[in-house]
Each structure stands twice: as structure tokens, then as C-alpha cells.
Protein backbone atom coordinates (compact mmCIF):
# COMPACT_ATOMS: atom_id res chain seq x y z
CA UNK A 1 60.25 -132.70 -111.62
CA UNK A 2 58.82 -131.60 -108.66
CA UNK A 3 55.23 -131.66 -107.15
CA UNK A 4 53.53 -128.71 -108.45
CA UNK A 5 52.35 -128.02 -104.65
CA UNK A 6 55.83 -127.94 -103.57
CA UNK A 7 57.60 -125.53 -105.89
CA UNK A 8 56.76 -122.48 -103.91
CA UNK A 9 58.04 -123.63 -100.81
CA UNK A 10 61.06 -124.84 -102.51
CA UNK A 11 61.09 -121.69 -104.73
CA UNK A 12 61.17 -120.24 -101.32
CA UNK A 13 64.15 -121.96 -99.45
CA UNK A 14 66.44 -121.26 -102.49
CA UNK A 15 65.92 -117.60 -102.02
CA UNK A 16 66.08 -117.89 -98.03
CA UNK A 17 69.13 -119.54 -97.29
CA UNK A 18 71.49 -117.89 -99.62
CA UNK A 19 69.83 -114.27 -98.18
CA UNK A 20 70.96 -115.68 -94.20
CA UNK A 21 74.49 -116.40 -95.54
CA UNK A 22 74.63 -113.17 -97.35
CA UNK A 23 73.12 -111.04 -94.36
CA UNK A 24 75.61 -113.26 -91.78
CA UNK A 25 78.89 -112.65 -94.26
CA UNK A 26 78.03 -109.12 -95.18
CA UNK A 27 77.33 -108.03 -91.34
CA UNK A 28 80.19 -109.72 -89.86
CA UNK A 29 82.50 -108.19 -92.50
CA UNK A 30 80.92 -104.50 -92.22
CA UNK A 31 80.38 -104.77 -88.44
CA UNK A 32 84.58 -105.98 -87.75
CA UNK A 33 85.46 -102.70 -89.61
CA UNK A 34 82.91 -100.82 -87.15
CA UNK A 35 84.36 -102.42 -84.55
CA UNK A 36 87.80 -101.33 -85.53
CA UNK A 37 87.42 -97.69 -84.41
CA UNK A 38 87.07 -98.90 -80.78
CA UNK A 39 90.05 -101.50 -80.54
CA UNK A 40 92.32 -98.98 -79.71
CA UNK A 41 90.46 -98.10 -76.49
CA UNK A 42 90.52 -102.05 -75.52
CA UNK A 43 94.41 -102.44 -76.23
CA UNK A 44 95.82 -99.02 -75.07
CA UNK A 45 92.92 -97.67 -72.79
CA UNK A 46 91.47 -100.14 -70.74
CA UNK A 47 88.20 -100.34 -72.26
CA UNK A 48 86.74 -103.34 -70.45
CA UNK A 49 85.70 -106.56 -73.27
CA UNK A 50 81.81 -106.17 -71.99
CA UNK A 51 81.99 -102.56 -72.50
CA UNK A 52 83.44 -102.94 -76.09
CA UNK A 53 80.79 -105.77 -77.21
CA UNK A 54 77.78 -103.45 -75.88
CA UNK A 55 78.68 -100.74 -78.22
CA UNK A 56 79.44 -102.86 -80.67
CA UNK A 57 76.80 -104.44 -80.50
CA UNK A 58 74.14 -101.32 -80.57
CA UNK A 59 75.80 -100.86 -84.03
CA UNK A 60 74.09 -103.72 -85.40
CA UNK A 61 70.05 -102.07 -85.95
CA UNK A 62 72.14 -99.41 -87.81
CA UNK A 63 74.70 -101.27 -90.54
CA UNK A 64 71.25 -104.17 -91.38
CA UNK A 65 69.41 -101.14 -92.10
CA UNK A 66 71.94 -101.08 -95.08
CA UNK A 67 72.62 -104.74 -95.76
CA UNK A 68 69.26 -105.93 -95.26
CA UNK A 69 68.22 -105.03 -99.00
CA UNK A 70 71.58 -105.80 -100.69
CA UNK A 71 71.27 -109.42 -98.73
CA UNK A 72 68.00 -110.14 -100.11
CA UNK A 73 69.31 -109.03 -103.53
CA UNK A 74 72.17 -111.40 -103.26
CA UNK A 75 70.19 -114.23 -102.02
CA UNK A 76 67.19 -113.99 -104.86
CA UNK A 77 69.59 -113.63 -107.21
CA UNK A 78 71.98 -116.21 -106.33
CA UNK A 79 68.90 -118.76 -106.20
CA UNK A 80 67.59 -117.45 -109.52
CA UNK A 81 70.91 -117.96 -111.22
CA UNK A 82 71.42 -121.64 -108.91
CA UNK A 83 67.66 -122.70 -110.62
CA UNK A 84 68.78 -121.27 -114.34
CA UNK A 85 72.54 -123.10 -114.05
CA UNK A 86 70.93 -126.30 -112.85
CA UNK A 87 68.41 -126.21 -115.82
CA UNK A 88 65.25 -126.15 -113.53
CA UNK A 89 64.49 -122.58 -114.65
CA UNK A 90 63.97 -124.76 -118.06
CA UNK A 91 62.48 -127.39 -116.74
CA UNK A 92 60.14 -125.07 -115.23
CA UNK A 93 59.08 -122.70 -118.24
CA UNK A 94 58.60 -126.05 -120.54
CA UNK A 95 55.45 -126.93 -117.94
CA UNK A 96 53.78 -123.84 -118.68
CA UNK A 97 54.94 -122.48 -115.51
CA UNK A 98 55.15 -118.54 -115.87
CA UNK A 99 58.20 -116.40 -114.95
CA UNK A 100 55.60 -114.30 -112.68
CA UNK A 101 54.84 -117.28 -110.89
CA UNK A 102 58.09 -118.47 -110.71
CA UNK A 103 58.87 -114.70 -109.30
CA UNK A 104 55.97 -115.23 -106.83
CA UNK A 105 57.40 -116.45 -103.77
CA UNK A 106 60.67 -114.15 -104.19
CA UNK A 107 58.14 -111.67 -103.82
CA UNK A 108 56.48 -112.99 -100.90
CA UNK A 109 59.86 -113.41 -99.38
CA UNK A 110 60.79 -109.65 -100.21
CA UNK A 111 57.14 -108.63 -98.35
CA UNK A 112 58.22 -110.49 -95.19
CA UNK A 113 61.81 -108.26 -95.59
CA UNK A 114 60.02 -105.45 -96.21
CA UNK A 115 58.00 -106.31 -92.80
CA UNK A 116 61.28 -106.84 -91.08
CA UNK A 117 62.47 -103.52 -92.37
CA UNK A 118 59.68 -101.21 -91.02
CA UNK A 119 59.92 -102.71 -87.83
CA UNK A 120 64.02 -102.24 -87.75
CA UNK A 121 63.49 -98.63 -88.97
CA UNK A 122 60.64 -97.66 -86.68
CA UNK A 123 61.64 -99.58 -83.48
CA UNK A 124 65.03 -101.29 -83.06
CA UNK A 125 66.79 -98.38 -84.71
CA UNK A 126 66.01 -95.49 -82.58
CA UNK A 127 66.17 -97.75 -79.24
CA UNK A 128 69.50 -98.79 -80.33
CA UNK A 129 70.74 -95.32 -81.33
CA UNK A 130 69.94 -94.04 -78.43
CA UNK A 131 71.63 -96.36 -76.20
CA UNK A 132 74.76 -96.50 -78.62
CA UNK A 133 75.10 -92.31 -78.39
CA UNK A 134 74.60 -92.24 -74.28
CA UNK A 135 77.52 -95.16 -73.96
CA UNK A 136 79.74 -93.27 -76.34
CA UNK A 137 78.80 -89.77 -74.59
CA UNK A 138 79.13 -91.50 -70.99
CA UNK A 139 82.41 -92.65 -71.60
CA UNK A 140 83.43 -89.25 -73.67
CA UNK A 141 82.21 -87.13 -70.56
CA UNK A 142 84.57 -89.56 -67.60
CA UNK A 143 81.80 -91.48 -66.74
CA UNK A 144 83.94 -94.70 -68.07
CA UNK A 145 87.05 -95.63 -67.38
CA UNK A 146 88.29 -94.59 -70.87
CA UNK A 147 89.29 -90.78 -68.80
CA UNK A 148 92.52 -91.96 -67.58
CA UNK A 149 94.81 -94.41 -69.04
CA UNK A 150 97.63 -96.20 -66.79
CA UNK A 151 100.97 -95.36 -67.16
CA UNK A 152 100.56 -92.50 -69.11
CA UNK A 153 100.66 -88.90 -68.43
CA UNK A 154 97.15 -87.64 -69.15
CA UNK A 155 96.72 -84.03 -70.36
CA UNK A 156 92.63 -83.07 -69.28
CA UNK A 157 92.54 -79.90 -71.15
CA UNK A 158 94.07 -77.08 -70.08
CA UNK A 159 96.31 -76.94 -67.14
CA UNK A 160 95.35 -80.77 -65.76
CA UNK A 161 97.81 -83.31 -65.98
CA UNK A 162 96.82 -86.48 -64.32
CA UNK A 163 99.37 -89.50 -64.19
CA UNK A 164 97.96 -92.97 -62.66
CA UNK A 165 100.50 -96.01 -62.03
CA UNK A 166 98.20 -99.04 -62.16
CA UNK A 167 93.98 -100.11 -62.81
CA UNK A 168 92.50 -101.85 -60.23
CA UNK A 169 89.18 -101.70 -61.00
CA UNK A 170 86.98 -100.45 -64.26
CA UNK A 171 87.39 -96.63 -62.64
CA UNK A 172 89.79 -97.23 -59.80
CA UNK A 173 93.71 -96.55 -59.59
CA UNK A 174 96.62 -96.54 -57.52
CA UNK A 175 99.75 -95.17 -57.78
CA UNK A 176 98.19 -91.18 -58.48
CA UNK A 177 100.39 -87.96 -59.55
CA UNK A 178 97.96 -84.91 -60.28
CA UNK A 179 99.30 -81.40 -61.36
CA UNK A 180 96.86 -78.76 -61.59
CA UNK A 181 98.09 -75.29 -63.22
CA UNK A 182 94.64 -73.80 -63.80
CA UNK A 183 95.27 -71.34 -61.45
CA UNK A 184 98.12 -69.16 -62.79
CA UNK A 185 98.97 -67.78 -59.50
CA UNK A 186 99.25 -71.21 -57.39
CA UNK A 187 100.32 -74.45 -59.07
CA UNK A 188 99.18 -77.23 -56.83
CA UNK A 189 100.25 -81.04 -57.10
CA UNK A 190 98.62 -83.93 -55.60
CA UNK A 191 99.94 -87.47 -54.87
CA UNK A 192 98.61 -90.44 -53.96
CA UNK A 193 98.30 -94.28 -52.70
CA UNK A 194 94.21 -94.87 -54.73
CA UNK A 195 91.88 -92.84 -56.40
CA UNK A 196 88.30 -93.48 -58.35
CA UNK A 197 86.44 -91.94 -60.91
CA UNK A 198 83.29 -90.95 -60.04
CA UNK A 199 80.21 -88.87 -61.63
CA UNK A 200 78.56 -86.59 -58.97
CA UNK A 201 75.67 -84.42 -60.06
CA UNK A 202 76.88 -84.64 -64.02
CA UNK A 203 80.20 -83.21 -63.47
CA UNK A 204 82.94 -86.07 -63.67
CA UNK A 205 85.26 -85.53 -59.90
CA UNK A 206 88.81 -87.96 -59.49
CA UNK A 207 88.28 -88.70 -55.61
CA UNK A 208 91.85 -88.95 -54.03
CA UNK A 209 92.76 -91.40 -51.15
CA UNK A 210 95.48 -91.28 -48.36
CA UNK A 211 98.17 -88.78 -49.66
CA UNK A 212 99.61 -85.43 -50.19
CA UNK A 213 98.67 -82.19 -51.28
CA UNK A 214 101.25 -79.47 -52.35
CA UNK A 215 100.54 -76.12 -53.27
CA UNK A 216 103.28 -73.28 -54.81
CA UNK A 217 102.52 -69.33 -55.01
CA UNK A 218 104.87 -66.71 -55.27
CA UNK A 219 105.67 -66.37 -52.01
CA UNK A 220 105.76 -69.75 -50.26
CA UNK A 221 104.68 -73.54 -50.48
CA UNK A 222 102.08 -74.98 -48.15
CA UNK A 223 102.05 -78.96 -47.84
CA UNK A 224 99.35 -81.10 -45.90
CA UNK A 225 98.24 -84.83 -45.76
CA UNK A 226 94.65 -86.36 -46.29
CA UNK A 227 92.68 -89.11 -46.27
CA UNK A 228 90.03 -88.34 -49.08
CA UNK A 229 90.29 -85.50 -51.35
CA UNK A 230 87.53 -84.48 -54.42
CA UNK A 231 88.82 -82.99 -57.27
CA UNK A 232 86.21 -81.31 -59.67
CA UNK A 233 87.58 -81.87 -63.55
CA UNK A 234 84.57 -80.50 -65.27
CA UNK A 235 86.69 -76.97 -65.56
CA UNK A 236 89.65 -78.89 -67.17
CA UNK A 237 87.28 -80.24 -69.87
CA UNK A 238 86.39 -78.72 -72.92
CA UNK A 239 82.65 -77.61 -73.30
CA UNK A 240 81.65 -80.14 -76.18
CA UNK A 241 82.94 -82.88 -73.89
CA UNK A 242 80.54 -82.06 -70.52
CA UNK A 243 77.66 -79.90 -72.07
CA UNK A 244 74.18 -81.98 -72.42
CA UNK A 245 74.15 -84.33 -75.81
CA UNK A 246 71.89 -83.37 -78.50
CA UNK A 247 70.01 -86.10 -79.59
CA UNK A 248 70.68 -87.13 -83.66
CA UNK A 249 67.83 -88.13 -85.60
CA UNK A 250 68.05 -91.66 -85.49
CA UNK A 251 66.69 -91.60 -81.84
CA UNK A 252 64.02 -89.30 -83.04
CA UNK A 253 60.43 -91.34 -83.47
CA UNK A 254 59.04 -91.81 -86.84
CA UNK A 255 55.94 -88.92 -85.44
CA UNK A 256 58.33 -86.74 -83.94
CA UNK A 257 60.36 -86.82 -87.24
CA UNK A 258 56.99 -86.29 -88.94
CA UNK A 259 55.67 -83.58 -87.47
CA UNK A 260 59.09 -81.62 -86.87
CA UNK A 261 58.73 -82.22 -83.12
CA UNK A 262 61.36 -79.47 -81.23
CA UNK A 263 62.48 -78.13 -84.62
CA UNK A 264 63.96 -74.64 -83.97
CA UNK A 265 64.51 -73.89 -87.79
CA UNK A 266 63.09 -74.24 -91.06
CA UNK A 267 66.58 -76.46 -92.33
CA UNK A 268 66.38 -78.59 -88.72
CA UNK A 269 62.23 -79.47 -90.04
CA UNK A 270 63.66 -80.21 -93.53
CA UNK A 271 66.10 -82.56 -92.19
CA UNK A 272 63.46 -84.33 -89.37
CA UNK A 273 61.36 -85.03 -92.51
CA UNK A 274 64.00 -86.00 -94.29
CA UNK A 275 64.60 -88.85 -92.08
CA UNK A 276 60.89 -89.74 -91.91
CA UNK A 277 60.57 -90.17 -95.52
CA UNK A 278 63.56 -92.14 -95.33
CA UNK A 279 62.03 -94.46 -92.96
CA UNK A 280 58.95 -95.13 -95.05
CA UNK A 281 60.79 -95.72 -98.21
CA UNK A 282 64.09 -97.30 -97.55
CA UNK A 283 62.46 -100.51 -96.18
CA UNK A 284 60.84 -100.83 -99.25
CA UNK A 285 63.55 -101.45 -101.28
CA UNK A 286 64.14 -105.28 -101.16
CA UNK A 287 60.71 -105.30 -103.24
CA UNK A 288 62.19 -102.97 -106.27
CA UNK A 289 65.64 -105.22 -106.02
CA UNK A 290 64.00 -108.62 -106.09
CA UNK A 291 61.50 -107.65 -109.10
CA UNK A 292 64.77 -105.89 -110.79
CA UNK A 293 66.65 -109.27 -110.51
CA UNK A 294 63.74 -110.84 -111.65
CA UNK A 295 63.48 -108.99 -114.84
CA UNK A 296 66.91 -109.90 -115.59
CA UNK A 297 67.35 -113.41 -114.29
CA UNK A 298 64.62 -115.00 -115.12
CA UNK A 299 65.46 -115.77 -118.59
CA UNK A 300 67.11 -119.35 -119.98
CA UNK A 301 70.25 -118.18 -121.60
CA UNK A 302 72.06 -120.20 -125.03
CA UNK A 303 75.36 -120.07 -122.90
CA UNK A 304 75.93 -119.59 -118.87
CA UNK A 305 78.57 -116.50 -120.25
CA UNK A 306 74.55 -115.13 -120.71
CA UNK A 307 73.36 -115.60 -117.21
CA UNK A 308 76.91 -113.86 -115.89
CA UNK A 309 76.22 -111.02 -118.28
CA UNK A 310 72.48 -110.94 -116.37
CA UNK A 311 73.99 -111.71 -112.82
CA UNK A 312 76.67 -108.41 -113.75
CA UNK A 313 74.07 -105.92 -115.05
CA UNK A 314 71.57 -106.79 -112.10
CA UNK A 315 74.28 -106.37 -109.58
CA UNK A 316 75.14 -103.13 -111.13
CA UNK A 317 71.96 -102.01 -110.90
CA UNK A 318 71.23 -102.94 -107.30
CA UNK A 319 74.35 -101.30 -106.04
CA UNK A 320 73.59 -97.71 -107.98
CA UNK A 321 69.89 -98.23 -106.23
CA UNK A 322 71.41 -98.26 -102.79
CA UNK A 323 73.90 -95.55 -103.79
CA UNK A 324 71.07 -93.68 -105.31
CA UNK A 325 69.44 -93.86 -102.15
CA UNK A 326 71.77 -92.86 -100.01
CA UNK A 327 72.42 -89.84 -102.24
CA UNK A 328 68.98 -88.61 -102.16
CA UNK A 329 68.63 -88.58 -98.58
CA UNK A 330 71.66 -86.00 -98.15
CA UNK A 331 69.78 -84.14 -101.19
CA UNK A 332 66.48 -84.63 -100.09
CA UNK A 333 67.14 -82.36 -96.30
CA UNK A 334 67.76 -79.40 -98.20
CA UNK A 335 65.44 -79.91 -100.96
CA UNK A 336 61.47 -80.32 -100.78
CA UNK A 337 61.22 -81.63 -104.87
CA UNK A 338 63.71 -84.33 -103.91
CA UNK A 339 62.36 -85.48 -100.74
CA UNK A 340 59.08 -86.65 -102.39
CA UNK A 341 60.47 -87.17 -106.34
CA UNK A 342 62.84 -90.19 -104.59
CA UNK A 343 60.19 -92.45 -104.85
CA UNK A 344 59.99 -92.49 -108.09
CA UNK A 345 63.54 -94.14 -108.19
CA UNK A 346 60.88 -97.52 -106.65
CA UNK A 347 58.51 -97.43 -109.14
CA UNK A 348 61.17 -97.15 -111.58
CA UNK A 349 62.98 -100.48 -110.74
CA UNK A 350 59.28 -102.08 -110.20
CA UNK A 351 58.76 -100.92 -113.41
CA UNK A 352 61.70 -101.71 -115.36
CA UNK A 353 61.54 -105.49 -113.70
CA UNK A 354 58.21 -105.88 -114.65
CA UNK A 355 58.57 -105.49 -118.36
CA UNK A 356 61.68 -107.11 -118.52
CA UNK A 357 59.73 -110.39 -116.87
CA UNK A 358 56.80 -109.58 -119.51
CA UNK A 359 59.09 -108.91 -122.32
CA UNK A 360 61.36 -112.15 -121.89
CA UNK A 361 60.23 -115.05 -124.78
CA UNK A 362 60.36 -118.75 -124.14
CA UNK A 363 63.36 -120.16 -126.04
């Protein structure tokens, strides 16, 4: 037996390490499936490797908002179930050591999550938002070199086609064919040796080098050489792709979510609150989940088929919390009632843990 002084730190270590391999597995696992959507533009469209971690990488605030809870859930109840397999859970209770005690510094590890949490929700999530949504927007709008892809005929909306032989640099080509029918009385076509994207006052331009410009009317076809020649796409794009972004309420700050800060309309304020409430209560839940597992696993079972049977039902139950969760939000923009009755689902699994934990018998 160990050194009554000790137990809480080593109560303490069983819960932490198992919650770092959970978080690690669970984030690698959800974050390659992210990460998924934007192989394509690294294989096919010459989305540069730096480029690809970056925005990635800004996913990251966003998917532990998630996994944080169900990794401290895993990792208390793993450790809970380790202590009751290994018999120390027995060993324990047969000191006159209390399952509230024993629950004790699962607790205080599920305050330091909760910590974590508010900090991930109020700072690290908007920051990264933001800076994920102006990559993806910069490289949606030509500012990247996702625009053009070599080898490839590119059709720019309506009436631009824009063919580039090779990539010589993140937004430079040689090798250039442009074909510009947005003018239904004059079709013009451009060749030449280099070009570069560039962004010039917000409006994305393909700046042509050393070559020729041909233009056909009705009547006749006029031909001349240059050096340099600036070609404006912004008319060949479609509207959503160049007009201003709109920022999503992630980026928003918990007081301007609050307070309805540039809400236009009654549903927008709904939904800005909405997201506030969600950032005051989701962080909360690795306390409701660690009491709930608790209640159930903090028990000394006649067979280990019994402490499966607890493992099962307080897995269950953890998984229809998050899912209930994530279900009220969508509810709760549209309806007031739901956006304050949601924490009652909290106190529910508080409560529920607590007299399971009060309610278990020694035996």
C-alpha cells in the first residue's frame, strides 16, 4: 500500500497520462481527416507543403475544443477502471478511504481542463479562426497560387480561359496561353514567355511578360508585341469569390458575442448569443464527464464482465453528452428556452454522478 500522502499525486498521474495519449490519438486521427480536404490542392494544385501545414495547423484550437472533454473522459476512466482491475480500488476502500476522496484529484484534474478550456474558447479559438478563414479566403480570392494550376486549361468564370505550361515560383509561370471572350464583340488571346500572380488594390491581376497580344472583331485582327502586360481577373470571377469575407462567429469575442455587437437582425443576435453561451458552458463539461464516470466506476465489481458493463454505460453516456451538446447549440440560436435550459443537461450529469458515488456500498 501506498503512503497515504502520496495517493493523490498518484491518483493524479493515472488520470493524466492516459488523458495525453487519448488527446494525442484522438487529435491526430480527427485532424488527418481535416487535413484530407486540402491534399488535393498539394498533389494536383501546387499548394506549397508550408502553406498546407499553416492551415492545417489553425484547425487545431477548433477540433480540441471537441476532444478536449471526451479525452479527459477517456483518461479518468481508463485510470479508474486500471485502479479497479488491479485491485487497488479495493485495496483502497478497505482503508477507509472514501470513493469522494478517491474522486478528488480526478476532479482537481477536470478543474485544471476546465481552466484550459476557457482559455481555448475565449482566446486561441477566435485568433485561430480568424487566421484559418483569411488563408482559406486569400487563396479562394488568387491571392495564392492555388488560381492557376500547370498544365491545365483553367476556366476563371465566364469567358477566361487561362492555360500555364510550367511553376516557377509559388505565383510565377512560364509557358502562358490566355483567351479572353468577355467581350462578345472582340475575342482577344494572349501568349507568353512568364507571368505572376499578383494582388493590386484587392482585385487579383495575372501580369504578362515578353509576348503577344491578339485581338479578333468582326472586321479585322490587330496583333502587337509587349514586354509587360496587366490583366485585371476580378470581372472573370464570381462575386462570392472577390466580395469582402464576412467574419463567422468563431472570430467574434466572447463581449462582442455577448452583447450582439454589429447584429443587423433579431435571428443574427440569437445566434451571437448562442455562441457566447456556448463558450461559457462547453468548457465545463470535463467536470460533469469525470463525476459521471465516477458514479459509475468507482465501484469494486464480483466479476471484471461488471466493470466492462460500467466502462460501456459510462461511455454511452459521455458520448450522448457531447452529442447532446452539440444538438442544443443548433437548437439553442433559434430558441431563447433552450439557450439557457442547456445547462441543466450539467447539473444533470453532476447530479446523477454524485448519487451514484453516494449510493455505491462497500462489498
Amino acid at each position: 500500500m501506498r503512503p497515504m500522502h502520496t495517493l493523490p499525486r498518484y491518483l493524479f498521474r493515472t488520470a493524466l497520462f492516459p488523458t495525453v495519449a487519448a488527446m494525442v490519438i484522438m487529435l491526430s486521427l480527427v485532424w488527418l481527416l481535416q487535413s484530407l480536404r486540402f491534399l488535393d490542392f498539394v498533389i494536383n494544385k501546387g499548394l506549397g507543403l508550408a502553406t498546407f501545414l499553416q492551415l492545417t495547423g489553425l484547425l487545431v484550437p477548433s477540433l480540441l475544443t471537441v476532444i478536449l472533454p471526451l479525452a479527459v473522459f477517456a483518461g479518468v476512466a481508463y485510470s479508474f477502471k486500471y485502479l479497479a482491475d488491479e485491485s487497488e480500488l479495493t485495496a483502497l476502500f478497505a482503508t477507509g478511504w472514501s470513493r469522494i476522496w478517491t474522486l478528488t484529484p480526478a476532479l482537481l484534474f477536470a478543474l485544471l481542463m476546465v481552466a484550459a478550456g476557457y482559455g481555448l474558447h475565449m482566446a486561441l479559438l477566435p485568433t485561430s479562426t480568424t487566421a484559418f478563414k483569411n488563408l482559406q479566403y486569400n487563396i479562394r480570392s488568387g491571392q495564392s497560387d492555388l488560381l492557376l494550376e500547370p498544365g491545365t486549361f483553367n476556366q476563371l468564370g465566364n469567358g477566361l480561359m487561362v492555360y500555364v505550361g510550367k511553376r516557377t515560383g509559388p505565383t510565377a509561370f512560364n509557358t502562358l496561353l490566355v483567351h479572353d471572350t468577355r467581350d462578345p464583340s472582340a475575342s482577344t488571346t494572349w501568349t507568353a514567355e512568364s507571368g505572376q500572380l499578383t494582388l493590386q488594390n484587392g482585385s487579383p491581376r495575372l501580369i504578362l511578360n515578353n509576348g503577344q497580344q491578339q485581338k479578333v472583331t468582326a472586321t479585322r485582327v490587330e496583333t502587337l508585341s509587349f514586354t509587360a502586360n496587366n490583366l485585371d481577373l476580378t470581372s472573370s470571377l464570381t462575386p462570392l469569390e472577390i466580395a469582402p469575407r464576412t467574419p463567422e462567429l468563431e472570430e467574434y469575442g466572447f463581449a462582442a458575442l455577448w452583447h450582439g455587437t454589429g447584429a443587423t437582425t433579431p435571428k443574427r443576435k440569437q445566434e451571437m448569443r448562442a455562441e457566447a453561451v456556448r463558450r461559457l458552458l462547453w468548457p465545463l463539461a470535463p467536470l460533469p464527464l469525470v463525476i459521471w464516470a465516477g458514479g459509475w466506476l468507482l465501484r469494486v465489481p464480483g466479476r471484471q464482465s461488471g466493470t466492462l458493463k460500467s466502462l460501456a454505460i459510462a461511455s454511452a453516456g459521455a458520448i450522448a453528452y457531447v452529442a447532446l451538446m452539440m444538438g442544443l447549440r443548433g437548437a439553442a440560436e433559434s430558441n431563447t428556452a433552450i439557450l439557457y435550459a442547456q445547462w441543466l443537461l450539467p447539473l444533470a450529469f453532476i447530479t446523477f454522478g454524485i448519487v451514484q458515488l453516494r449510493g455505491i456500498r462497500h462489498g
